[in-house]
N, C-alpha and C. Protein backbone atom coordinates (compact mmCIF):
# COMPACT_ATOMS: atom_id res chain seq x y z
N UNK A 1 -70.09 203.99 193.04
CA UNK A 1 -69.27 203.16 192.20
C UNK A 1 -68.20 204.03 191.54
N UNK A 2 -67.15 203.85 191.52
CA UNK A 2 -65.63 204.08 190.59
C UNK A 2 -65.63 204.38 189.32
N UNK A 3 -65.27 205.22 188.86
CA UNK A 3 -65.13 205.47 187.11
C UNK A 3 -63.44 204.72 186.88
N UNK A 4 -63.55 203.75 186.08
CA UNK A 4 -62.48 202.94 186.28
C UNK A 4 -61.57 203.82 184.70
N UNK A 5 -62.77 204.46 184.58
CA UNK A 5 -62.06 205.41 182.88
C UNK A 5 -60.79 206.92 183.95
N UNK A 6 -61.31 207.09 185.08
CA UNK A 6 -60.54 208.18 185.66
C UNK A 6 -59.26 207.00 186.58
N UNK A 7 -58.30 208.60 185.91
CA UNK A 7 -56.48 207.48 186.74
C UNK A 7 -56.97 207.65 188.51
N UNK A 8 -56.02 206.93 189.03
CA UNK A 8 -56.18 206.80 190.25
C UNK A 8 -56.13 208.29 190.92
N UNK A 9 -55.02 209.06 190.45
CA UNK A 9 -54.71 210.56 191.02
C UNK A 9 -55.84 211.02 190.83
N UNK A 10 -56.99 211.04 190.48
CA UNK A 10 -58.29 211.83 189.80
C UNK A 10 -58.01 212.37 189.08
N UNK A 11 -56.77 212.18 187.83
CA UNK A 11 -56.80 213.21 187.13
C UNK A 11 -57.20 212.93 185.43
N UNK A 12 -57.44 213.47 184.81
CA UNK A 12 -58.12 213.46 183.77
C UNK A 12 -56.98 212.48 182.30
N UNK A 13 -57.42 211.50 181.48
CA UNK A 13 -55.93 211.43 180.87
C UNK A 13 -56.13 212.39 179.86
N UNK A 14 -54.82 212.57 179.40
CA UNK A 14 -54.42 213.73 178.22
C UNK A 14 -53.75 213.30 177.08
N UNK A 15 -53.67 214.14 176.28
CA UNK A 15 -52.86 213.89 175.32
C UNK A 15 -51.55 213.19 175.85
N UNK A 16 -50.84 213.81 176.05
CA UNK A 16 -49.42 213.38 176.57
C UNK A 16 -49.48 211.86 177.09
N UNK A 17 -50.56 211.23 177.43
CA UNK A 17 -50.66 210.20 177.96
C UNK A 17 -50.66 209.31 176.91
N UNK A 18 -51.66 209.39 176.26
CA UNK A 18 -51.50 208.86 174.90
C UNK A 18 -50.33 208.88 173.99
N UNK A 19 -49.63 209.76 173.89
CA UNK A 19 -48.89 210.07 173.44
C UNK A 19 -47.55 208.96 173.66
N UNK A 20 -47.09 208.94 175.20
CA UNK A 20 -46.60 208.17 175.94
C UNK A 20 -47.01 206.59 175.68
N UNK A 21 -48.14 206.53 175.84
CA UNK A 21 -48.80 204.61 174.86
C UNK A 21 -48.01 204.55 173.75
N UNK A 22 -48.37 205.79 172.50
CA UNK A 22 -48.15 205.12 171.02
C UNK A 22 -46.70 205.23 171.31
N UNK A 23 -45.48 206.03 171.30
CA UNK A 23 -44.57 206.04 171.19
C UNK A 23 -43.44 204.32 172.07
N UNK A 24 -43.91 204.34 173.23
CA UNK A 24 -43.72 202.92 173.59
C UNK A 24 -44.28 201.70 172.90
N UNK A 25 -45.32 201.46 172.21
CA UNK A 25 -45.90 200.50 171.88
C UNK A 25 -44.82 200.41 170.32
N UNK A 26 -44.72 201.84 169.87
CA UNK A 26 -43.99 201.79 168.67
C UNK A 26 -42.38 201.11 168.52
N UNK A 27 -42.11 201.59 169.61
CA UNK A 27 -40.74 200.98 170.09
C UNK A 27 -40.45 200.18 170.19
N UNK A 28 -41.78 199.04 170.76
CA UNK A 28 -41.48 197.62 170.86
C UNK A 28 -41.59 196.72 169.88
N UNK A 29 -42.60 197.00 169.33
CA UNK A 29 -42.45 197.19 167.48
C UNK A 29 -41.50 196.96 166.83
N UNK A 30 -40.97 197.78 166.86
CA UNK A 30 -39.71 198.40 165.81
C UNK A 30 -38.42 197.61 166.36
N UNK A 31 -38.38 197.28 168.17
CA UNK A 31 -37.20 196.64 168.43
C UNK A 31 -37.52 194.87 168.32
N UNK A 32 -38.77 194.25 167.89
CA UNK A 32 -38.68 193.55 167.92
C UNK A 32 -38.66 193.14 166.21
N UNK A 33 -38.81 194.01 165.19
CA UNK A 33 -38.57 193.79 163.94
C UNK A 33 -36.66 193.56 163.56
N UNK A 34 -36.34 194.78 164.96
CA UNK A 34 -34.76 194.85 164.57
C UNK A 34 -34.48 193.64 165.10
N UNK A 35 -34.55 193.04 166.08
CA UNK A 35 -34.09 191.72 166.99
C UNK A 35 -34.53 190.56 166.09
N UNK A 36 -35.22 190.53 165.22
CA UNK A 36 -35.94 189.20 164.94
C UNK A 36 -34.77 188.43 164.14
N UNK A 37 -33.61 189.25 163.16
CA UNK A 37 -32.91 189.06 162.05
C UNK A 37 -32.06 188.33 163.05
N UNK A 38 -31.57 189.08 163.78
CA UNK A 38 -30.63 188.47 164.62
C UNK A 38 -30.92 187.01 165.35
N UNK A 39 -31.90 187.41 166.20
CA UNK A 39 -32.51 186.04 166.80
C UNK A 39 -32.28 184.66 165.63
N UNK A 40 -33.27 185.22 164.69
CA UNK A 40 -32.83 184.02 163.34
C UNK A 40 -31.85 183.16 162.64
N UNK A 41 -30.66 184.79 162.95
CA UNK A 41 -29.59 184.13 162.32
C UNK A 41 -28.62 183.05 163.00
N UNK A 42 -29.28 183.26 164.33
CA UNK A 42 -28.73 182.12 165.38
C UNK A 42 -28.65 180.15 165.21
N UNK A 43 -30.04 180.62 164.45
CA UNK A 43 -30.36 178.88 163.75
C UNK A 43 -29.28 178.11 162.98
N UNK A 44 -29.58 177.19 162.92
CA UNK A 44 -28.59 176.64 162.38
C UNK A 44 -28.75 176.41 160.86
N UNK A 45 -27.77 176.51 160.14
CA UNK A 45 -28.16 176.55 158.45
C UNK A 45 -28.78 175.27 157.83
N UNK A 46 -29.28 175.33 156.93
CA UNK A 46 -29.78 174.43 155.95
C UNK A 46 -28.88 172.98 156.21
N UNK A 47 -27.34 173.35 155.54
CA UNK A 47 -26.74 172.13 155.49
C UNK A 47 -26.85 171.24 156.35
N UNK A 48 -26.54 172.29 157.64
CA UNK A 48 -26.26 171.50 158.84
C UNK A 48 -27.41 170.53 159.19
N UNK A 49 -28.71 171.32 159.34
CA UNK A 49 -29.82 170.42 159.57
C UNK A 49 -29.53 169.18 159.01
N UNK A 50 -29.00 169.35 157.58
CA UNK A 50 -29.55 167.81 156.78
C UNK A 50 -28.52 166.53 156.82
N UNK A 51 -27.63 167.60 157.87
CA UNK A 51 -26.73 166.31 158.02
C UNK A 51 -27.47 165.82 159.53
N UNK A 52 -28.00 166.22 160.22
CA UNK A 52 -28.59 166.23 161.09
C UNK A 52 -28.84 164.52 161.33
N UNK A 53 -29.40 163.90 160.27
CA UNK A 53 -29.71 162.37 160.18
C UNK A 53 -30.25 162.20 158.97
N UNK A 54 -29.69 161.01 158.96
CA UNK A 54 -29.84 159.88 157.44
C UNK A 54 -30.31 158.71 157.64
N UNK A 55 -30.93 158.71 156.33
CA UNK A 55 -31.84 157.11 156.51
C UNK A 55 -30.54 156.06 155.61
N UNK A 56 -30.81 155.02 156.18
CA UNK A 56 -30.23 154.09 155.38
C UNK A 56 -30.93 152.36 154.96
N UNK A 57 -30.78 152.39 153.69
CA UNK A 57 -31.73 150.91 153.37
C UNK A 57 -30.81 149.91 154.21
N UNK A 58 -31.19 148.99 154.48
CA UNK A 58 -30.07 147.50 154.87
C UNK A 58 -30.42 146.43 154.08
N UNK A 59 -31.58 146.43 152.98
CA UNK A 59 -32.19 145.28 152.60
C UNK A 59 -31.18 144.82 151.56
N UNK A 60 -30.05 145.78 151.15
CA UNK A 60 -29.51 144.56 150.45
C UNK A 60 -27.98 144.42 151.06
N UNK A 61 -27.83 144.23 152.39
CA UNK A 61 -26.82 144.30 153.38
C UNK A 61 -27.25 142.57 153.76
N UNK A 62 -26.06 141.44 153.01
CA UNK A 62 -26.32 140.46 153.41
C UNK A 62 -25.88 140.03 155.02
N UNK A 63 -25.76 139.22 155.23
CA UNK A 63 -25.50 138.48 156.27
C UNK A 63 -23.60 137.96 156.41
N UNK A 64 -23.04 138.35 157.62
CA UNK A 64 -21.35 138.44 157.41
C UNK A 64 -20.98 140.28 156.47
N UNK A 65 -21.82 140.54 156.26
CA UNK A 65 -21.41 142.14 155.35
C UNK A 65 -21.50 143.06 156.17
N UNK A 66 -20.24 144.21 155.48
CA UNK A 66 -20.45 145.49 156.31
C UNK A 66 -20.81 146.82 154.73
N UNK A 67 -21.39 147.78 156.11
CA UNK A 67 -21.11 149.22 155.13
C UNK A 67 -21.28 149.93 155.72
N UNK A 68 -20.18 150.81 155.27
CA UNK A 68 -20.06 152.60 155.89
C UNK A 68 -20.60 153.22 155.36
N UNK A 69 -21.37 154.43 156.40
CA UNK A 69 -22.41 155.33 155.48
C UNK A 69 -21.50 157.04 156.08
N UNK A 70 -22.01 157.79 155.42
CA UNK A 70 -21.39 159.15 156.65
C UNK A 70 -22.66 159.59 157.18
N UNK A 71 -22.50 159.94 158.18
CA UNK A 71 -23.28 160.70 159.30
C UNK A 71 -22.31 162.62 160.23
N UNK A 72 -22.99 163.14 159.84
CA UNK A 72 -22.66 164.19 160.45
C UNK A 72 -21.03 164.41 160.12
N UNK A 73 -20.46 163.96 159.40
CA UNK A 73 -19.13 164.03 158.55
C UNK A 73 -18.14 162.66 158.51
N UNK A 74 -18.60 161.97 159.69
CA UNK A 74 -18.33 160.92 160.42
C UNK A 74 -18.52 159.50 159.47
N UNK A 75 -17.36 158.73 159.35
CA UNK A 75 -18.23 157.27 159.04
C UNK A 75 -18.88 156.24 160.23
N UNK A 76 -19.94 155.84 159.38
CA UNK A 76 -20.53 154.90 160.53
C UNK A 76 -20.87 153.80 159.69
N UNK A 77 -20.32 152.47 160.67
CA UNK A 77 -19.89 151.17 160.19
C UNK A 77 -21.25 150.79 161.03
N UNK A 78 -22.03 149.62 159.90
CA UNK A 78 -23.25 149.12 159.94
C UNK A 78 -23.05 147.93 159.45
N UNK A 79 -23.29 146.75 160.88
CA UNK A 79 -22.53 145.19 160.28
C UNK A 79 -23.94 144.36 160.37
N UNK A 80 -24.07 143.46 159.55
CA UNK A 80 -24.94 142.97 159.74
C UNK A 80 -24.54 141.42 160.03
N UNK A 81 -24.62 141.24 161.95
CA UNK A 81 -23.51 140.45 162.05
C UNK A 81 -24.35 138.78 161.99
N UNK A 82 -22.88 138.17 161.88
CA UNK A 82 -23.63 136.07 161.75
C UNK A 82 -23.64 136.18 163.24
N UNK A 83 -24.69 134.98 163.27
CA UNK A 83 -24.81 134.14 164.46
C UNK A 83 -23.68 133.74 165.53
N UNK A 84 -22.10 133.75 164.74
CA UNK A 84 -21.44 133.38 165.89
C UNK A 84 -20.33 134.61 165.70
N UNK A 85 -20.61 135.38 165.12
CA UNK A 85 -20.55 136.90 165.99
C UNK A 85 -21.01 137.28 166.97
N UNK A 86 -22.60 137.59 166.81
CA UNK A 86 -23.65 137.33 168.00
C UNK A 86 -22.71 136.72 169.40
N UNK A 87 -23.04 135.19 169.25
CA UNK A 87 -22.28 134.76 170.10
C UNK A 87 -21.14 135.10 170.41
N UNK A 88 -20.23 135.38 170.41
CA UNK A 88 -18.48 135.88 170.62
C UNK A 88 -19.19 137.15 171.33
N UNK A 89 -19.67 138.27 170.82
CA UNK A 89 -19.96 139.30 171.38
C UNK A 89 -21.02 139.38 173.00
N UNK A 90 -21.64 138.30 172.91
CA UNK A 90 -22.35 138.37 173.88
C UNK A 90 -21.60 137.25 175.15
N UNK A 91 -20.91 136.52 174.43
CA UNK A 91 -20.13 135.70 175.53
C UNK A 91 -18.79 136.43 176.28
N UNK A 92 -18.63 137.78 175.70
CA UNK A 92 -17.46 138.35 176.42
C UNK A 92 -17.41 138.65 178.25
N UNK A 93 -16.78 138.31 178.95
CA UNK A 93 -16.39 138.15 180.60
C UNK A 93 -16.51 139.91 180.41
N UNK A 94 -17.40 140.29 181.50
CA UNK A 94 -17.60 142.18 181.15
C UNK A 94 -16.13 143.04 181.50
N UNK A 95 -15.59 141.75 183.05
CA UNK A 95 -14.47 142.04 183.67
C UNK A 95 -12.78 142.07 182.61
N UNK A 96 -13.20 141.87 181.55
CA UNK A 96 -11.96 141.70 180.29
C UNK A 96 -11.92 142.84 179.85
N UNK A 97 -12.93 143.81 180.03
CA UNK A 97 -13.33 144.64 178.99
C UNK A 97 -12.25 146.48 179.47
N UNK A 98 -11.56 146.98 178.70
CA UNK A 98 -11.21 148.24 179.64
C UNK A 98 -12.19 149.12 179.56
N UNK A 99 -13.53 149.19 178.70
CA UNK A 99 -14.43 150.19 179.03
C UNK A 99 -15.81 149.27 179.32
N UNK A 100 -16.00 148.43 180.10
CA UNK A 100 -17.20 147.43 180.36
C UNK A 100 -18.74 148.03 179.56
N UNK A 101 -19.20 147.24 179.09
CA UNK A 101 -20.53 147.53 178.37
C UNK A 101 -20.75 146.17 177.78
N UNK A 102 -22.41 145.39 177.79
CA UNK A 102 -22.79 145.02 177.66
C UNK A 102 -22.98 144.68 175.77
N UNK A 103 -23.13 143.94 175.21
CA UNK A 103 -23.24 143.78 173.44
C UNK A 103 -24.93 144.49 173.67
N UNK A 104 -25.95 144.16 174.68
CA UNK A 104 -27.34 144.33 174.38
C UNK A 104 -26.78 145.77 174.77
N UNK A 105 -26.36 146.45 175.61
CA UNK A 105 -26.59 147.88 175.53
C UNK A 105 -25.87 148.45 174.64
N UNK A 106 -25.00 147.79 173.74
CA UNK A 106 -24.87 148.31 172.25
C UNK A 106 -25.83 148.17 171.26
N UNK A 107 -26.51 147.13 171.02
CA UNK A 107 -27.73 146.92 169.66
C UNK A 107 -28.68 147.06 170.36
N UNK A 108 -29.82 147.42 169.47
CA UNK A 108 -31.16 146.94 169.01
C UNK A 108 -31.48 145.72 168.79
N UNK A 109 -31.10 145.55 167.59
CA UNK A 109 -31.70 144.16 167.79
C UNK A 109 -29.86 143.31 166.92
N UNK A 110 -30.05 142.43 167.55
CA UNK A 110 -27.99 141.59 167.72
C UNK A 110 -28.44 141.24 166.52
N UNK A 111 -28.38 141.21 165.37
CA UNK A 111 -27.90 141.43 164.45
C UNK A 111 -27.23 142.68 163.40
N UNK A 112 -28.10 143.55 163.98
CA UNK A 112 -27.49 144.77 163.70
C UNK A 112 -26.12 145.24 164.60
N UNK A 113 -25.45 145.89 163.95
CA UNK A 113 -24.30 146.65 164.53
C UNK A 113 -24.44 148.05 163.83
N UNK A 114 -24.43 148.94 165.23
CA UNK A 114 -24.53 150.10 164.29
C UNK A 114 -23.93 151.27 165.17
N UNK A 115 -22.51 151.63 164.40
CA UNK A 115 -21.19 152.20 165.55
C UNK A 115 -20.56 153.72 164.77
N UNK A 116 -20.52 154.67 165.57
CA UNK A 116 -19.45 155.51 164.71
C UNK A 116 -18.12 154.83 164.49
N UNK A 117 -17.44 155.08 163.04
CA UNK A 117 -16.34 154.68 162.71
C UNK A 117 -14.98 155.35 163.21
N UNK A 118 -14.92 155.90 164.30
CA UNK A 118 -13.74 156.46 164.90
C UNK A 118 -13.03 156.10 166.16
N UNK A 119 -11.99 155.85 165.97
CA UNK A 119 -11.43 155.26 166.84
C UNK A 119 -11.30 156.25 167.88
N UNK A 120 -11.47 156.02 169.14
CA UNK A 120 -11.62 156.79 170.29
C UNK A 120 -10.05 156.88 171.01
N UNK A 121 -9.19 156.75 170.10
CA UNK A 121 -7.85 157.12 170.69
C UNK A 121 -7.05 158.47 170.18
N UNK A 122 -7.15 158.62 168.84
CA UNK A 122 -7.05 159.51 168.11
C UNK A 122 -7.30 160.15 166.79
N UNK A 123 -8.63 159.16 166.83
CA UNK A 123 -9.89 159.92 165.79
C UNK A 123 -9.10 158.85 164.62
N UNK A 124 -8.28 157.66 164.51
CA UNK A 124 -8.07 157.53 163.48
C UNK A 124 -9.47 156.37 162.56
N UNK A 125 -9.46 156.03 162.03
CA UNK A 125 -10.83 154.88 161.27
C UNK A 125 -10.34 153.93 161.18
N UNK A 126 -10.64 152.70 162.15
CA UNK A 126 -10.05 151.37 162.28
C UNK A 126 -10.67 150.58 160.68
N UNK A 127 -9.90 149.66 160.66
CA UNK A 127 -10.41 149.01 159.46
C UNK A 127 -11.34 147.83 159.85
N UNK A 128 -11.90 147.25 158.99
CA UNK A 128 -12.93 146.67 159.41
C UNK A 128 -12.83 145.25 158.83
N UNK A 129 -14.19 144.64 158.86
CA UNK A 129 -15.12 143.76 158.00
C UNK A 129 -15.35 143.79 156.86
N UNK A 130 -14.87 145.18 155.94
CA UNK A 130 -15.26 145.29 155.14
C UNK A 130 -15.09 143.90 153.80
N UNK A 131 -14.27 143.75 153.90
CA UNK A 131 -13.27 142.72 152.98
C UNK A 131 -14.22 141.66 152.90
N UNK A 132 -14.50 140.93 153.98
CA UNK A 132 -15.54 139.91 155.01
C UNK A 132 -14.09 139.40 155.61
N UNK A 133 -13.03 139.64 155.65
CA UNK A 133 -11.88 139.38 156.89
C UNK A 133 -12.05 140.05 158.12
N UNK A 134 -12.20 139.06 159.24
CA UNK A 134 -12.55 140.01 160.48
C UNK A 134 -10.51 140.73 160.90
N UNK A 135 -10.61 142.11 161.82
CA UNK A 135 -9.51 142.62 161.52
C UNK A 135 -9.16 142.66 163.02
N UNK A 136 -7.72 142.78 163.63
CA UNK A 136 -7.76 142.31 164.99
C UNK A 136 -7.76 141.26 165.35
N UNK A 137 -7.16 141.31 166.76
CA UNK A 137 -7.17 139.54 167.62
C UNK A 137 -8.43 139.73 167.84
N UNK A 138 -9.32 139.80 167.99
CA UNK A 138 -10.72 139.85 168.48
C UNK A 138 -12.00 139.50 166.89
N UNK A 139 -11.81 139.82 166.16
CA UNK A 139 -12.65 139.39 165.34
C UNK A 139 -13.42 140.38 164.58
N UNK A 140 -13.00 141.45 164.86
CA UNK A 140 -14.06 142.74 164.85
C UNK A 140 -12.84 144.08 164.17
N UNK A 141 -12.52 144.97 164.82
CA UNK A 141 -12.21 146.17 164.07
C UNK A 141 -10.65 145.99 164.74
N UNK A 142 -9.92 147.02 163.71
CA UNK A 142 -8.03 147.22 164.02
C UNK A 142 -7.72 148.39 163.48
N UNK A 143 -7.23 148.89 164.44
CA UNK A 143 -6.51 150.62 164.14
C UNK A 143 -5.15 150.15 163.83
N UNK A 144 -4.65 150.29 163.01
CA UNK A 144 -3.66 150.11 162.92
C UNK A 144 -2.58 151.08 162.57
N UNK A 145 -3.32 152.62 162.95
CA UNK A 145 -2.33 153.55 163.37
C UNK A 145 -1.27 153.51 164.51
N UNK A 146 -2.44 153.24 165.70
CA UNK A 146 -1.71 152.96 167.16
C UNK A 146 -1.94 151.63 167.66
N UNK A 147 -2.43 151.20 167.29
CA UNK A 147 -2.81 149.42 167.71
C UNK A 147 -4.30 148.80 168.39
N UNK A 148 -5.21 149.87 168.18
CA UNK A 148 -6.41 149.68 169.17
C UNK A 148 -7.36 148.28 168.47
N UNK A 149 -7.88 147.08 169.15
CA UNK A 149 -8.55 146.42 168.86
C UNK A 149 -9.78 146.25 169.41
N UNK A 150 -10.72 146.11 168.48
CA UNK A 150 -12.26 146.23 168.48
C UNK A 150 -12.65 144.56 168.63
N UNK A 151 -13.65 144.55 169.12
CA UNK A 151 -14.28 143.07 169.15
C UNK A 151 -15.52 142.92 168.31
N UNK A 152 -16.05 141.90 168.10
CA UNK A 152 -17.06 142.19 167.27
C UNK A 152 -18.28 143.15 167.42
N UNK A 153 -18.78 143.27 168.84
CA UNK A 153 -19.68 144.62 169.23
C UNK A 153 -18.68 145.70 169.31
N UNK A 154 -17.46 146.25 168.87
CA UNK A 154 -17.04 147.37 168.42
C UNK A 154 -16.92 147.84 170.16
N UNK A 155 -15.97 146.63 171.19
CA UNK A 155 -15.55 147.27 172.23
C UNK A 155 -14.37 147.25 172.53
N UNK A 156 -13.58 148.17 172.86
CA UNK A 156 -12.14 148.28 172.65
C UNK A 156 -11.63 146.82 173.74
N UNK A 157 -10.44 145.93 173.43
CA UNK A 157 -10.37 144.91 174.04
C UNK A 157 -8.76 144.95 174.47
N UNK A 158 -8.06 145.46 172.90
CA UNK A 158 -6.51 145.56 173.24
C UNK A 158 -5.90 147.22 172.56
N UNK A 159 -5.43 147.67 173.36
CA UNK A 159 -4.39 149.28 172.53
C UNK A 159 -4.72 150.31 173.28
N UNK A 160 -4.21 150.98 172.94
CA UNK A 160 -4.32 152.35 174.03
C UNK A 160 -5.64 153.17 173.72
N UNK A 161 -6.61 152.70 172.91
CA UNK A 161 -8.24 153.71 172.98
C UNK A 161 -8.57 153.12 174.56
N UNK A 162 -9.20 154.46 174.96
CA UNK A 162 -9.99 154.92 176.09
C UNK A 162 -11.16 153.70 176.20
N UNK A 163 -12.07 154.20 175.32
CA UNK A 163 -13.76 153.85 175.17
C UNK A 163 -13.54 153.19 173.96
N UNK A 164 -14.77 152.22 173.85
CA UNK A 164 -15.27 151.58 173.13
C UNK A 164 -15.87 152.73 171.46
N UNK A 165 -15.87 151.93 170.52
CA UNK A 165 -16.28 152.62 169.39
C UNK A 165 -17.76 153.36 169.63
N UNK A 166 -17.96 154.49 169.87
CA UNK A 166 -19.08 155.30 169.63
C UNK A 166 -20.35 154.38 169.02
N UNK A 167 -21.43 154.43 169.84
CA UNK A 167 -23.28 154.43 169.43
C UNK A 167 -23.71 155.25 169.01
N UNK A 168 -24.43 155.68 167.80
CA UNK A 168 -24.82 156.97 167.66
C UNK A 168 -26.84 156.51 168.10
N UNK A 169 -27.40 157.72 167.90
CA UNK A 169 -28.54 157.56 168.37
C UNK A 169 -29.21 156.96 167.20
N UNK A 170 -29.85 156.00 166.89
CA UNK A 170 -30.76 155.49 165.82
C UNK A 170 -32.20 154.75 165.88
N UNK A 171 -32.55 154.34 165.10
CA UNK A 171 -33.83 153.73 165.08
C UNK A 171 -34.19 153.03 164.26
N UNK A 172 -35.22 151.56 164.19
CA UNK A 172 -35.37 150.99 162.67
C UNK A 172 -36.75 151.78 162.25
N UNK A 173 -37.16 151.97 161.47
CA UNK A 173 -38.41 152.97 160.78
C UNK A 173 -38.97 151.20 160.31
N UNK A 174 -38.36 150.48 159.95
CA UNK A 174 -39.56 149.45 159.54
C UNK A 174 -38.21 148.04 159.39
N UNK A 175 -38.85 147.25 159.05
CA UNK A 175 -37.85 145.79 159.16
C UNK A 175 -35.88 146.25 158.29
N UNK A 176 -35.89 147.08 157.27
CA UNK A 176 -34.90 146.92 156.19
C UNK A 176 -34.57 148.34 156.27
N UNK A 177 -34.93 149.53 157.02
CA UNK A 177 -34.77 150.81 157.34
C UNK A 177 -34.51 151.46 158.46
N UNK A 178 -33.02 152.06 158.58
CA UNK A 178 -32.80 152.82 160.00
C UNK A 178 -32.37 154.44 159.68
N UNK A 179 -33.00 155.17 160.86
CA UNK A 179 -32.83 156.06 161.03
C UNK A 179 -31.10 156.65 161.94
N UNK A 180 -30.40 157.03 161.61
CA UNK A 180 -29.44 157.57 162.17
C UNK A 180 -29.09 159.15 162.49
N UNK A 181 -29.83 159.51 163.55
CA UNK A 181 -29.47 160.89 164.26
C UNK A 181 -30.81 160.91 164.67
């Protein structure tokens, strides 16, 4: 049987061998104490996290009402739309549309509306619902920097924006509570 304590060469270990262990083992040590600061500082700061996502109540967000909250620096317009909003939005021909999308693959649940507030032409903030005047030929949002019109699901219908008003990622946490980010 093998002495698995003797190196393969048969030769005896020595100092120097040892020697060779601690000094490497120390090294890795020491370079992973120096690396760690760095690695760390890679994270992202405090602030940032906490803009990360926001809760927002809706329970006292009537019915026909809007409100802007900020998100990630951003406003985001949260409508809590009537019944023949609903309708208008879901009766739109998809083929009208210059960026086609569905009202259900915009909401959760069709009463909610829940959109970044930037206009996708040149970042300007269309005006809204806020008033309870819908703004635009469409019923819904109006840039009235460059002319872009929103429909009531916040899809571009008339003006030179590209895309439809931004979805951000969200969630309801319970009947009167959403999560945004």
């Amino acid at each position: 049987m093998a002495d698995v304590s003797q190196p393969a060469n048969g030769e005896e270990p020595n100092r120097r061998d040892f020697l060779n262990i601690a000094v490497g083992a120390t090294g890795a040590v020491g370079g992973a104490f120096f690396a760690w600061p760095l690695i760390d500082s890679m994270n992202p700061a405090a602030d940032t996290l906490a803009l990360a996502s926001t809760e927002v109540d809706l329970s006292a967000v009537e019915e026909g009402q809007s409100i802007v909250v900020k998100w990630r620096g951003k406003p985001v317009f949260i409508r809590h739309r009537t019944a023949e909003e609903i309708e208008a939005a879901q009766a739109v021909n998809l083929d009208d549309l210059v960026d086609p999308q569905t009202d259900g693959d915009r909401v959760q649940k069709d009463e909610w509306l829940i959109m970044v507030g930037v206009c996708t032409h040149l970042g300007c903030i269309p005006l809204g619902n806020k008033d309870g005047e819908p703004k635009g030929d469409f019923g819904g949002w109006f840039c009235p920097c460059h002319g872009s019109h929103y429909d009531t699901s916040g899809r571009i219908r008339k003006g030179p924006a590209p895309k439809n008003l931004g979805v951000p990622e969200y969630a309801f946490i319970d009947e009167s509570v959403v999560k945004i980010g």
